[in-house]
PDB file of N, CA and C in Angstrom:
ATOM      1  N   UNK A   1     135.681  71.042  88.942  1.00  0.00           N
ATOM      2  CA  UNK A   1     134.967  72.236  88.568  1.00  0.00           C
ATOM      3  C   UNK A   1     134.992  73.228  89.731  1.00  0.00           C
ATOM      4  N   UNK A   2     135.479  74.557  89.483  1.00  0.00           N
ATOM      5  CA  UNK A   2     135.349  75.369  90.645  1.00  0.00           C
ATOM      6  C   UNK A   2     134.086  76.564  90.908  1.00  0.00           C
ATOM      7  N   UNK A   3     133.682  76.474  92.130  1.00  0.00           N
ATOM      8  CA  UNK A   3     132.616  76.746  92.789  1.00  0.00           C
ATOM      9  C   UNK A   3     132.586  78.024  92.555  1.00  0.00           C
ATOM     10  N   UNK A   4     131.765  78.471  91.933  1.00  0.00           N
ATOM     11  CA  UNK A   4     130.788  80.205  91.829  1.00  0.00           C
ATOM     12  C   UNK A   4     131.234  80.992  93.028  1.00  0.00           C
ATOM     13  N   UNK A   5     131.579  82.341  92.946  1.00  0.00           N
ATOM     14  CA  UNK A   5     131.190  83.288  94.444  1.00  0.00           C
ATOM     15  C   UNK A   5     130.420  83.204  95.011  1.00  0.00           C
ATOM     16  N   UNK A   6     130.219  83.503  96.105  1.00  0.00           N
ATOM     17  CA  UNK A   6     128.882  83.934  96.859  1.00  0.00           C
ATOM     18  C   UNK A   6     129.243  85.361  96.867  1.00  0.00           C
ATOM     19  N   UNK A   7     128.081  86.350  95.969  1.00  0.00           N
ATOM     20  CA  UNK A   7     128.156  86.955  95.763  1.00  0.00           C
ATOM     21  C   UNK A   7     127.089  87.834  96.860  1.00  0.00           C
ATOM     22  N   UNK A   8     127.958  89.005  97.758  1.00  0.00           N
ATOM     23  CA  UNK A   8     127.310  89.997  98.472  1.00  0.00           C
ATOM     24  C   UNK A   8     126.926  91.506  98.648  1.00  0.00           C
ATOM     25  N   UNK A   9     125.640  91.679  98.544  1.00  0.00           N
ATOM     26  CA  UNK A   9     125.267  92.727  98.066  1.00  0.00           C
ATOM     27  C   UNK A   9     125.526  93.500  99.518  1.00  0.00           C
ATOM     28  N   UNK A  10     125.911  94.720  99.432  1.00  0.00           N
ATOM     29  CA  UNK A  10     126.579  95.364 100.646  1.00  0.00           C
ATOM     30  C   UNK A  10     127.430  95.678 101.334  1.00  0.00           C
ATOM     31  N   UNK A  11     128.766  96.372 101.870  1.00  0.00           N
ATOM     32  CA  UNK A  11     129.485  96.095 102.496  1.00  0.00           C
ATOM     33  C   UNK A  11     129.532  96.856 103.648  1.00  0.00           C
ATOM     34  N   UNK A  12     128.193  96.684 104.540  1.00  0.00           N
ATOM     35  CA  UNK A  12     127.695  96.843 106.019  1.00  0.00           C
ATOM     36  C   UNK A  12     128.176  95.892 107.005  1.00  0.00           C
ATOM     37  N   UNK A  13     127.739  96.024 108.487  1.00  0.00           N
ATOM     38  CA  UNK A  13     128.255  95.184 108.747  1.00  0.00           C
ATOM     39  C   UNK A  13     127.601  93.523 109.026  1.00  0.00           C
ATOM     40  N   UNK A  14     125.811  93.168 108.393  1.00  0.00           N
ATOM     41  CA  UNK A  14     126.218  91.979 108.216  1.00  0.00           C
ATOM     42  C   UNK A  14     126.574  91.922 106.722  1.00  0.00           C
ATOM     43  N   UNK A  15     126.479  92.062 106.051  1.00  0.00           N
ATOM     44  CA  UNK A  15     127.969  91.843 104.749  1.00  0.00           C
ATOM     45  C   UNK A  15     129.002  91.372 104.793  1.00  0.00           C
ATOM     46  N   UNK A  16     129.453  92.091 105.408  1.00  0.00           N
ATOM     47  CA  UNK A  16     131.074  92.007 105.854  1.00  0.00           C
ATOM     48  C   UNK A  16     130.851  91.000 106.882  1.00  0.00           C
ATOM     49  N   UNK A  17     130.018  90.762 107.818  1.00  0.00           N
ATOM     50  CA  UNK A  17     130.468  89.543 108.617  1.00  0.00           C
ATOM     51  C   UNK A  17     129.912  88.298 107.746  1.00  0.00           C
ATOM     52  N   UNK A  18     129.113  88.301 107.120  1.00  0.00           N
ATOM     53  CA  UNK A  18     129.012  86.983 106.186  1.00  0.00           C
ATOM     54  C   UNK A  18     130.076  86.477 105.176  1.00  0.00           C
ATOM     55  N   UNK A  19     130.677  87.501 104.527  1.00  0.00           N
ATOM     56  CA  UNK A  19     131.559  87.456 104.124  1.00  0.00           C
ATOM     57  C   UNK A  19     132.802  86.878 104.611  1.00  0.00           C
ATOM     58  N   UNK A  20     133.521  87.598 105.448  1.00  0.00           N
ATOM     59  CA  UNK A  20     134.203  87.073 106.706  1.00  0.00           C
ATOM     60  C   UNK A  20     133.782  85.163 107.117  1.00  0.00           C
ATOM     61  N   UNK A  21     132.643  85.366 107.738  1.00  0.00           N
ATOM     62  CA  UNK A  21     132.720  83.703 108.169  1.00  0.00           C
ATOM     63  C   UNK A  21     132.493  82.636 106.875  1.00  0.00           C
ATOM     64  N   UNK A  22     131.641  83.102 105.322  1.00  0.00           N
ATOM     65  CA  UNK A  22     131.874  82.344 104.160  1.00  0.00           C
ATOM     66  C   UNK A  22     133.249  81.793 103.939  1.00  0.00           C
ATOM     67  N   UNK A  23     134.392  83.112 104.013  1.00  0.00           N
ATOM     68  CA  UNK A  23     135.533  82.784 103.265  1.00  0.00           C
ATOM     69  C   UNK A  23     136.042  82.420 104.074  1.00  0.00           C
ATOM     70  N   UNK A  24     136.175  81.946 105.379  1.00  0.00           N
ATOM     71  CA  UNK A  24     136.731  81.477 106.266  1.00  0.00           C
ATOM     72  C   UNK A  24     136.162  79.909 106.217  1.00  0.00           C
ATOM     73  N   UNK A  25     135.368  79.632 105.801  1.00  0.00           N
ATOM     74  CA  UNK A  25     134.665  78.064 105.553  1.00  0.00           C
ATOM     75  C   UNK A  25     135.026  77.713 104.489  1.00  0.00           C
ATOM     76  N   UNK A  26     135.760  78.448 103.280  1.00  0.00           N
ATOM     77  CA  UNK A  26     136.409  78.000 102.591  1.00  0.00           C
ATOM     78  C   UNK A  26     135.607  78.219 101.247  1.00  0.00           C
ATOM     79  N   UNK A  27     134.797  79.007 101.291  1.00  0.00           N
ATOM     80  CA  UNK A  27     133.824  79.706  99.913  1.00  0.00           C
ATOM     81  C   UNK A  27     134.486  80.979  99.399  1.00  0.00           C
ATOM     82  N   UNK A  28     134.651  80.811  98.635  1.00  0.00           N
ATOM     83  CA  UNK A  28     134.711  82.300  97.341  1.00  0.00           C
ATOM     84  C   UNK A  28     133.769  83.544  97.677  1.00  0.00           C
ATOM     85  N   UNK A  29     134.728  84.714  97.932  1.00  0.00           N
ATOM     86  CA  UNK A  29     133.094  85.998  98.180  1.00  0.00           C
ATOM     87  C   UNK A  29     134.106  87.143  97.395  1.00  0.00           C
ATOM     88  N   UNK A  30     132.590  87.380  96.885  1.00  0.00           N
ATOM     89  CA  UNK A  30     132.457  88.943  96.351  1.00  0.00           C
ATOM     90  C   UNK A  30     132.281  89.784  96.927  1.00  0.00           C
ATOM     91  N   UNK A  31     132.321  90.888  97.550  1.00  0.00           N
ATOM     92  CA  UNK A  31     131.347  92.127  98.239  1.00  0.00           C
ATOM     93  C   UNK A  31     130.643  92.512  97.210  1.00  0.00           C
ATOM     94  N   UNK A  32     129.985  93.677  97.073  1.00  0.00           N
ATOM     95  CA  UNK A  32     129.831  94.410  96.315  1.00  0.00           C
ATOM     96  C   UNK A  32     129.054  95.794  96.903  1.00  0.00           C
ATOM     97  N   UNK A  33     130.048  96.915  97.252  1.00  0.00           N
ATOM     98  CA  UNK A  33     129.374  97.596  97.720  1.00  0.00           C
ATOM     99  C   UNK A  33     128.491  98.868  96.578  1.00  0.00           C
ATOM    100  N   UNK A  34     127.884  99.556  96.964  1.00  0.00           N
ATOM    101  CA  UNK A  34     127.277 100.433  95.896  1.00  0.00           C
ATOM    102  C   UNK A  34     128.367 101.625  95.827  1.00  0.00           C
ATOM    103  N   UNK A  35     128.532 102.184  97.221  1.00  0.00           N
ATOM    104  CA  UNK A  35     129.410 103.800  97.528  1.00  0.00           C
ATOM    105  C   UNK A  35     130.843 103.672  97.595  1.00  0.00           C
ATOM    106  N   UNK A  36     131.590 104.716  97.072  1.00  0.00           N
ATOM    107  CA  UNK A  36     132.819 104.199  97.073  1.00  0.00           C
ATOM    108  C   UNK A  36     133.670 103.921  98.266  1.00  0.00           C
ATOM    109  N   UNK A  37     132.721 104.242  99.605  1.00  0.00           N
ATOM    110  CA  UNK A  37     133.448 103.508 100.753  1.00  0.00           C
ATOM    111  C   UNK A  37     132.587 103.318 101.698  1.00  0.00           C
ATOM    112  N   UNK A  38     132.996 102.104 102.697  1.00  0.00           N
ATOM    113  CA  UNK A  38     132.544 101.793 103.679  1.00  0.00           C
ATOM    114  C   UNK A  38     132.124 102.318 104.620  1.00  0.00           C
ATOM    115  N   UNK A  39     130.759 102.290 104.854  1.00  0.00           N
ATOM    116  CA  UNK A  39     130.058 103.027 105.838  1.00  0.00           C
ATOM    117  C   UNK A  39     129.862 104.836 105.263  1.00  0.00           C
ATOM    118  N   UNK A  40     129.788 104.889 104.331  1.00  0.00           N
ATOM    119  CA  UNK A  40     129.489 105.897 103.522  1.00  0.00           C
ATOM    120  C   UNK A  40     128.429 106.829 104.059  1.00  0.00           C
ATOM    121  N   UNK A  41     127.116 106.287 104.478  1.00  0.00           N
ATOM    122  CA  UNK A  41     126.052 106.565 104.889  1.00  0.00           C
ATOM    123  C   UNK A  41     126.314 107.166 106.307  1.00  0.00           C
ATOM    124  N   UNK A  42     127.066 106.958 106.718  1.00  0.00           N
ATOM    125  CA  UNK A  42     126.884 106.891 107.981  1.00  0.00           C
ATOM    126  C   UNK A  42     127.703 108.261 108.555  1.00  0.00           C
ATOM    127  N   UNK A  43     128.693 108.592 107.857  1.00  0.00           N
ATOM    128  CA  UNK A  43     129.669 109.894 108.221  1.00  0.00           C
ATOM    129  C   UNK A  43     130.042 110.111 109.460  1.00  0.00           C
ATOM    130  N   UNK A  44     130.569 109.103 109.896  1.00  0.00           N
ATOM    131  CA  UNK A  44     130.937 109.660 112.149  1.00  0.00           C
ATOM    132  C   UNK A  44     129.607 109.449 112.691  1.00  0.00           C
ATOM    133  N   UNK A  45     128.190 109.269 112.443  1.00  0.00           N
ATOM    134  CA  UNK A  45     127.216 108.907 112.947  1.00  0.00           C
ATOM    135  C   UNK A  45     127.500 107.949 114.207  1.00  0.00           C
ATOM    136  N   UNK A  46     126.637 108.050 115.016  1.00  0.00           N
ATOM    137  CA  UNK A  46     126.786 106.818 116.281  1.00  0.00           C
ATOM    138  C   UNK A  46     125.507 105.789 116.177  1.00  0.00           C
ATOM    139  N   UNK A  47     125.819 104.946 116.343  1.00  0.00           N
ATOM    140  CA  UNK A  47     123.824 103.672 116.069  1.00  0.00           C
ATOM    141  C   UNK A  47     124.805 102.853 117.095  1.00  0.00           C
ATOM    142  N   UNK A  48     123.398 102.459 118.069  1.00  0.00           N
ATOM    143  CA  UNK A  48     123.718 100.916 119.031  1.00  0.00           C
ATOM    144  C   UNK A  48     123.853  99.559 118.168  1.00  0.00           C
ATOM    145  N   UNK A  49     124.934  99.104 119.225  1.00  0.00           N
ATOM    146  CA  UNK A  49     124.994  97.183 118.636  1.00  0.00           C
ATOM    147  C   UNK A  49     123.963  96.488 119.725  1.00  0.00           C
ATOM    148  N   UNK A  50     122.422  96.269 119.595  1.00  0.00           N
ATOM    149  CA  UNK A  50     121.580  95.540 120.748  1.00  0.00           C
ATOM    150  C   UNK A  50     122.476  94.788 121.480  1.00  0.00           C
ATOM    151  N   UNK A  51     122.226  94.757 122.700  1.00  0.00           N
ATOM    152  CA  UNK A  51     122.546  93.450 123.293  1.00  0.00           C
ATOM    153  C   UNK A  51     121.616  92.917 124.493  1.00  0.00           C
ATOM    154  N   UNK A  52     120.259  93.193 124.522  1.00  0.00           N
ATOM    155  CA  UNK A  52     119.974  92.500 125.662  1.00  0.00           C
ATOM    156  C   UNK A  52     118.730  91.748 125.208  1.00  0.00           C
ATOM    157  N   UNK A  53     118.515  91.012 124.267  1.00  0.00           N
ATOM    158  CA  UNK A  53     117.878  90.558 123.719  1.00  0.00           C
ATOM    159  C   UNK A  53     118.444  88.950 123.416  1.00  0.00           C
ATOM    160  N   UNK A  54     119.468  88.941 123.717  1.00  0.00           N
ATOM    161  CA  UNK A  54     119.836  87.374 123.743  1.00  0.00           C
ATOM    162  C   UNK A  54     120.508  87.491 125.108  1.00  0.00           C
ATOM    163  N   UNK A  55     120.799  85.822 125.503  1.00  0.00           N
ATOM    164  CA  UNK A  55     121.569  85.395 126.573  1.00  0.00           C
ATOM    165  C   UNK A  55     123.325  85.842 126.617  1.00  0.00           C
ATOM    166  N   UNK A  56     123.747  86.005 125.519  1.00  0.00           N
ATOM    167  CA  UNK A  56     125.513  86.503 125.130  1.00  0.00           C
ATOM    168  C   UNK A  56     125.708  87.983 124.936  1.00  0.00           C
ATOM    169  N   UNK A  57     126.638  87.932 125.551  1.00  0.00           N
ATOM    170  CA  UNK A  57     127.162  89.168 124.815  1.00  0.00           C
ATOM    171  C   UNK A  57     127.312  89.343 123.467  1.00  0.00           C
ATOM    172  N   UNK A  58     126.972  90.354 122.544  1.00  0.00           N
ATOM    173  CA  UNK A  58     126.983  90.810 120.986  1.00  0.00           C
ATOM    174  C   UNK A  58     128.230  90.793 120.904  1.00  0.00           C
ATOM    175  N   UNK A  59     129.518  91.156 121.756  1.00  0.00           N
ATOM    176  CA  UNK A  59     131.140  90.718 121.378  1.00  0.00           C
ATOM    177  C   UNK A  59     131.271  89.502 121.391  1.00  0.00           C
ATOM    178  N   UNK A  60     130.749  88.757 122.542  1.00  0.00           N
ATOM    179  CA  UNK A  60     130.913  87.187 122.164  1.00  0.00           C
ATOM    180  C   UNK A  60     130.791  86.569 120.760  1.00  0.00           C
ATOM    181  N   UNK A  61     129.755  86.839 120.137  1.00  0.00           N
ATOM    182  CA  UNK A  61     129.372  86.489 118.783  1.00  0.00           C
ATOM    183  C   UNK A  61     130.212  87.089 118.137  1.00  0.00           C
ATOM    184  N   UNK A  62     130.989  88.325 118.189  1.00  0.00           N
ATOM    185  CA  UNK A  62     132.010  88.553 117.245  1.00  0.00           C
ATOM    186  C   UNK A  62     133.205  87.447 117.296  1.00  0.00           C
ATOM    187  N   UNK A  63     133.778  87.365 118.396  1.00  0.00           N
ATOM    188  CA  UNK A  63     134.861  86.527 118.597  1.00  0.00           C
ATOM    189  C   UNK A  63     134.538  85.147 118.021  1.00  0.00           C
ATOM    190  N   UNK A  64     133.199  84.213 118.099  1.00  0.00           N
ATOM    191  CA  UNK A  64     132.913  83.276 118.134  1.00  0.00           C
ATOM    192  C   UNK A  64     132.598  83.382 116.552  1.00  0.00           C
ATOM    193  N   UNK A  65     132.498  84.260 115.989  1.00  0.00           N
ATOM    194  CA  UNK A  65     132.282  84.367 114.080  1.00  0.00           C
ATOM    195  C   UNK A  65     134.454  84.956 114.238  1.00  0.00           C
ATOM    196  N   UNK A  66     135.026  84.358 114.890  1.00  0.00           N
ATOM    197  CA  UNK A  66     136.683  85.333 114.500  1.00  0.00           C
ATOM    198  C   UNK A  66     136.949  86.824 114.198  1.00  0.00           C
ATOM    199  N   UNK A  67     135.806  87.641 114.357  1.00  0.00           N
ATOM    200  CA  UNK A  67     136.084  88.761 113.603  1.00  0.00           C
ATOM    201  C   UNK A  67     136.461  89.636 114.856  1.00  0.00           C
ATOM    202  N   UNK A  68     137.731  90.345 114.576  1.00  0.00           N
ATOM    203  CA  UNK A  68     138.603  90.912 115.850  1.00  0.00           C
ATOM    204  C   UNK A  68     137.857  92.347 116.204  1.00  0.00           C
ATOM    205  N   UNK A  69     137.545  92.706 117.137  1.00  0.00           N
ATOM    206  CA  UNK A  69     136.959  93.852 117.637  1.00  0.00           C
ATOM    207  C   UNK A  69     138.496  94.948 117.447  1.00  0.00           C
ATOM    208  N   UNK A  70     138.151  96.041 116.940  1.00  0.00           N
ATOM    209  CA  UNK A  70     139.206  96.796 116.066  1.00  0.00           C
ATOM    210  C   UNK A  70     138.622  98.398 116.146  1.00  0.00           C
ATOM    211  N   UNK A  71     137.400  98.375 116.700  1.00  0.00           N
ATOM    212  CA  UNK A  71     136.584  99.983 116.721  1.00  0.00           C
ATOM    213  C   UNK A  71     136.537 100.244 118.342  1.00  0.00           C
ATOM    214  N   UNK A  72     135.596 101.359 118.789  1.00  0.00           N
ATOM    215  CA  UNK A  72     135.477 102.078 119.829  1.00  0.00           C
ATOM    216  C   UNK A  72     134.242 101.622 120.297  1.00  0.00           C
ATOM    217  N   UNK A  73     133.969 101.410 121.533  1.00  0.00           N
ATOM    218  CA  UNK A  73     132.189 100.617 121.578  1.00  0.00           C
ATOM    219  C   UNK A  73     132.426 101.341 123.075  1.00  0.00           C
ATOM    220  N   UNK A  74     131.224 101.926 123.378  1.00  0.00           N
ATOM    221  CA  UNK A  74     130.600 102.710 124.878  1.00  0.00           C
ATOM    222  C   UNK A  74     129.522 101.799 125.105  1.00  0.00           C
ATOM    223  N   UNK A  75     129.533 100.775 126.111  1.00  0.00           N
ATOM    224  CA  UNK A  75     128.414 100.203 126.786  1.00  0.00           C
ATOM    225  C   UNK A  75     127.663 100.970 127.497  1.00  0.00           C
ATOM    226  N   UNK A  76     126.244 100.765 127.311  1.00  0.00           N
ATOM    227  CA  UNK A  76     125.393 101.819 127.754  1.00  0.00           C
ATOM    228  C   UNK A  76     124.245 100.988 128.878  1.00  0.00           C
ATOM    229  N   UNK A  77     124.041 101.056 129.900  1.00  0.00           N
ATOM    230  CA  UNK A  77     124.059 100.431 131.437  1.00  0.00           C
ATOM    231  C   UNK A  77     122.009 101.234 131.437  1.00  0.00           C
ATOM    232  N   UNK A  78     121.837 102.411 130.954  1.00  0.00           N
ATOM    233  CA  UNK A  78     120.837 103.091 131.450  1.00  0.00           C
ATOM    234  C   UNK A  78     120.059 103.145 130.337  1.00  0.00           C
ATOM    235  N   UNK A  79     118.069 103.451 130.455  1.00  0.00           N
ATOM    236  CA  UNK A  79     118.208 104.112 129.444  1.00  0.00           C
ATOM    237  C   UNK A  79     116.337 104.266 129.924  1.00  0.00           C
ATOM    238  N   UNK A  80     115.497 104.537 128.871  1.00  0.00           N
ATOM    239  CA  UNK A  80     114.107 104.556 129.052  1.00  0.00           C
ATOM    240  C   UNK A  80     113.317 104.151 128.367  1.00  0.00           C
ATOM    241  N   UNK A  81     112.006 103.256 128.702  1.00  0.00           N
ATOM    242  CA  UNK A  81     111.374 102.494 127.540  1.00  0.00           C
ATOM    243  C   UNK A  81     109.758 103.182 127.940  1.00  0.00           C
ATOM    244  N   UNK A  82     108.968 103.249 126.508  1.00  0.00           N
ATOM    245  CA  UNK A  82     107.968 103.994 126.826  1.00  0.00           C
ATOM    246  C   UNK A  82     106.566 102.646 126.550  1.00  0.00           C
ATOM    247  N   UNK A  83     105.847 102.707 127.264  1.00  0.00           N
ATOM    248  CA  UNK A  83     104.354 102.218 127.194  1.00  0.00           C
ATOM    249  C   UNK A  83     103.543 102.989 126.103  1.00  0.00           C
ATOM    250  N   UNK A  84     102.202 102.154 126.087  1.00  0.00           N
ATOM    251  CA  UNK A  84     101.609 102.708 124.773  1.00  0.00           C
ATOM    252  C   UNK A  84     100.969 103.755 124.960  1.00  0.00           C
ATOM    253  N   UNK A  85     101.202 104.351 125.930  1.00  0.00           N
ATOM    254  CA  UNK A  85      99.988 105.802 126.701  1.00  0.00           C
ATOM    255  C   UNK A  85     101.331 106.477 127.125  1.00  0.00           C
ATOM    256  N   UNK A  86     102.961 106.935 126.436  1.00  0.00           N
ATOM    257  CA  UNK A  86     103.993 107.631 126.842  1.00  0.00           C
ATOM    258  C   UNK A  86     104.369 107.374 127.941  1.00  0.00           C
ATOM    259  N   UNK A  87     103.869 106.537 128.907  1.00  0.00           N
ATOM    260  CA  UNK A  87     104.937 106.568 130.337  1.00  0.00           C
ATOM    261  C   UNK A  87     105.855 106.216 130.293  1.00  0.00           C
ATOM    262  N   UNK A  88     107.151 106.983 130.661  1.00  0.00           N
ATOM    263  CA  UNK A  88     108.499 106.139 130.527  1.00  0.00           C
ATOM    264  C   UNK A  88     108.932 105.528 131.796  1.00  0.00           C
ATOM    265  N   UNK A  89     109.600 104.699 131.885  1.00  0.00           N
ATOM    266  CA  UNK A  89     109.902 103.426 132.551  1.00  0.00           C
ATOM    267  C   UNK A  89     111.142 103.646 132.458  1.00  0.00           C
ATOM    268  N   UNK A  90     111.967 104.045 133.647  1.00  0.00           N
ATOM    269  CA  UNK A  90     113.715 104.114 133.768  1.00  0.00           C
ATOM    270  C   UNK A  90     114.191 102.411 133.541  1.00  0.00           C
ATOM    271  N   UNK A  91     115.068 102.492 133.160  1.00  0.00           N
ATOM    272  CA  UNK A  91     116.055 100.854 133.229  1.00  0.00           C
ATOM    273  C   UNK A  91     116.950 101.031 133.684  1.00  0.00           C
ATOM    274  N   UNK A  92     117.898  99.977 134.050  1.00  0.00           N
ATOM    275  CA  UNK A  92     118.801  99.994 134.108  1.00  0.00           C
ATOM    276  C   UNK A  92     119.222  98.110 134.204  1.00  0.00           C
ATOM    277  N   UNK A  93     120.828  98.120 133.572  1.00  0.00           N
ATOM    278  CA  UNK A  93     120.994  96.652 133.808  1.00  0.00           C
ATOM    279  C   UNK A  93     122.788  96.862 133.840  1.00  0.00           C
ATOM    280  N   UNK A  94     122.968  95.284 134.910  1.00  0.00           N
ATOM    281  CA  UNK A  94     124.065  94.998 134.961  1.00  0.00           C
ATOM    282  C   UNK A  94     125.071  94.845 134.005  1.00  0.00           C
ATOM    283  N   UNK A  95     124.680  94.237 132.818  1.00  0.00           N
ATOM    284  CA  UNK A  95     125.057  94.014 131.822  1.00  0.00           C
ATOM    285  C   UNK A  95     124.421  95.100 130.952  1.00  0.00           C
ATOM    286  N   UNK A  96     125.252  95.454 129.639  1.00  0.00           N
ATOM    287  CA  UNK A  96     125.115  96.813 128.381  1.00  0.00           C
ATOM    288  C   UNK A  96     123.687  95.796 127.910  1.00  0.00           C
ATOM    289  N   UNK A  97     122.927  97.207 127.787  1.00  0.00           N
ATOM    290  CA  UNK A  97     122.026  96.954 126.913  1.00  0.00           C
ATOM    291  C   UNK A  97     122.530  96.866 125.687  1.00  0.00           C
ATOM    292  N   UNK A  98     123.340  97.911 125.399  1.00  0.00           N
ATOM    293  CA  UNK A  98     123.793  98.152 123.907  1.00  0.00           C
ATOM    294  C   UNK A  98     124.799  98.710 124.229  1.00  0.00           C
ATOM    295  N   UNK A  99     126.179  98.653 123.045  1.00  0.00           N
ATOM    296  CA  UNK A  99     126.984  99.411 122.667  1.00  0.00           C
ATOM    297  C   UNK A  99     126.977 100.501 121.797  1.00  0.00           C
ATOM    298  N   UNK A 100     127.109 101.655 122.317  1.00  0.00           N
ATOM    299  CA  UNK A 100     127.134 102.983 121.332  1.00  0.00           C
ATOM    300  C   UNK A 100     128.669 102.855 120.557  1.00  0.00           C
ATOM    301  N   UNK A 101     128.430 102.669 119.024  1.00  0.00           N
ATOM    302  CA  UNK A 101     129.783 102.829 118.109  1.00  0.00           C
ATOM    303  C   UNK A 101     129.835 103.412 116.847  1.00  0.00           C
ATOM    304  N   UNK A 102     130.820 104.334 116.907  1.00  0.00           N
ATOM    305  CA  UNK A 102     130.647 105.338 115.929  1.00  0.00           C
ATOM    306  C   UNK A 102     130.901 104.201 114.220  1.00  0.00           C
ATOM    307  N   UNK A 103     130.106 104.641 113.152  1.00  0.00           N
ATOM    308  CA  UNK A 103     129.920 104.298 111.913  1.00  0.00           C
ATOM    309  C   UNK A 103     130.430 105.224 111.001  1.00  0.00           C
ATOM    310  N   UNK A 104     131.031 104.306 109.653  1.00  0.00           N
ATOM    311  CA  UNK A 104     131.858 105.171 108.592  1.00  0.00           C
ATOM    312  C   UNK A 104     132.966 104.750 108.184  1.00  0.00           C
ATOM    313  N   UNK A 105     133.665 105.407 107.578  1.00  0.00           N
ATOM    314  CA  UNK A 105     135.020 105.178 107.330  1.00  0.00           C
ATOM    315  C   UNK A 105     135.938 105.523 107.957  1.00  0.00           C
ATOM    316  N   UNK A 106     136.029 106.498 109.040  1.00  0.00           N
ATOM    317  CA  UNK A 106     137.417 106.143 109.647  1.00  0.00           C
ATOM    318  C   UNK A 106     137.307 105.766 110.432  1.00  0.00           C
ATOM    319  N   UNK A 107     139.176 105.740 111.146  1.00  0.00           N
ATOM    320  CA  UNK A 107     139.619 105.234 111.938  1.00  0.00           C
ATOM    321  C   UNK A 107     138.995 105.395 113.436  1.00  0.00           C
ATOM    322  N   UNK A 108     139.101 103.901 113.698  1.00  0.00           N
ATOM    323  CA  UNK A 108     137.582 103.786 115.357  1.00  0.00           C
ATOM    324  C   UNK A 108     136.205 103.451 114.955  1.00  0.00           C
ATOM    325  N   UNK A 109     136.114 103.551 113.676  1.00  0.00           N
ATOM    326  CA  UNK A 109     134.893 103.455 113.808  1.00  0.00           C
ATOM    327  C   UNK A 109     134.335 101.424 113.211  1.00  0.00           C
ATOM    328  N   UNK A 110     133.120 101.233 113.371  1.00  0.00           N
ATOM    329  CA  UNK A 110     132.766 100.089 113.258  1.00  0.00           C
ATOM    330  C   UNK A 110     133.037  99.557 111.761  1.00  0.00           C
ATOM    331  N   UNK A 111     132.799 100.380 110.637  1.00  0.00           N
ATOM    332  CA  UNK A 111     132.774  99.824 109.361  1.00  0.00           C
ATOM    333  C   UNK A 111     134.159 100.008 108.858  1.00  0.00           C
TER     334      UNK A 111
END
């Protein structure tokens, strides 16, 4: 008897990476996005990929799910965090807090 899709609502990027590591384990996937293209919402927009919130790098976890880094990513080293009374607090770290990467459909971009 053969096994149902796993059927996914979205084709963002965890969508697409669930998708990706499902059918790579050897499951059946659907996408299903709503807009007629990827990253629709987003039009050349820029949004960070976090990264300093775990011990790895956020590319590590790409490589380690197989999915080939293929877009434009600006590691961002600086930035400012505010207290509950507005004081801002400069940062800075050795390692990217985050990657700035442009979103959408074309070419370079994350989706």
């Amino acid at each position: 008897m053969e096994e149902n899709p796993v059927i996914i609502a979205g084709a963002g990027i965890a969508g697409l990476t669930c998708a990706i590591v499902l059918a790579r384990a050897g499951r059946r996937v659907i996408v299903r996005e709503w807009h007629n293209s990827v990253g629709h919402r987003f039009c050349g927009d820029f949004q960070g990929l976090e990264n300093w919130s775990h011990g790895e790098d956020v590319f590590r976890w790409f490589e380690q799910a197989g999915i080939q880094r293929n877009f434009s990513a600006q590691a961002v080293h600086d930035g400012v965090v505010f207290d509950s009374r507005s004081t801002a607090y400069p940062i800075r770290s050795a390692r990217p807090l985050y990657y700035l990467v442009r979103r959408g459909g074309e070419v370079g971009c994350l989706d």
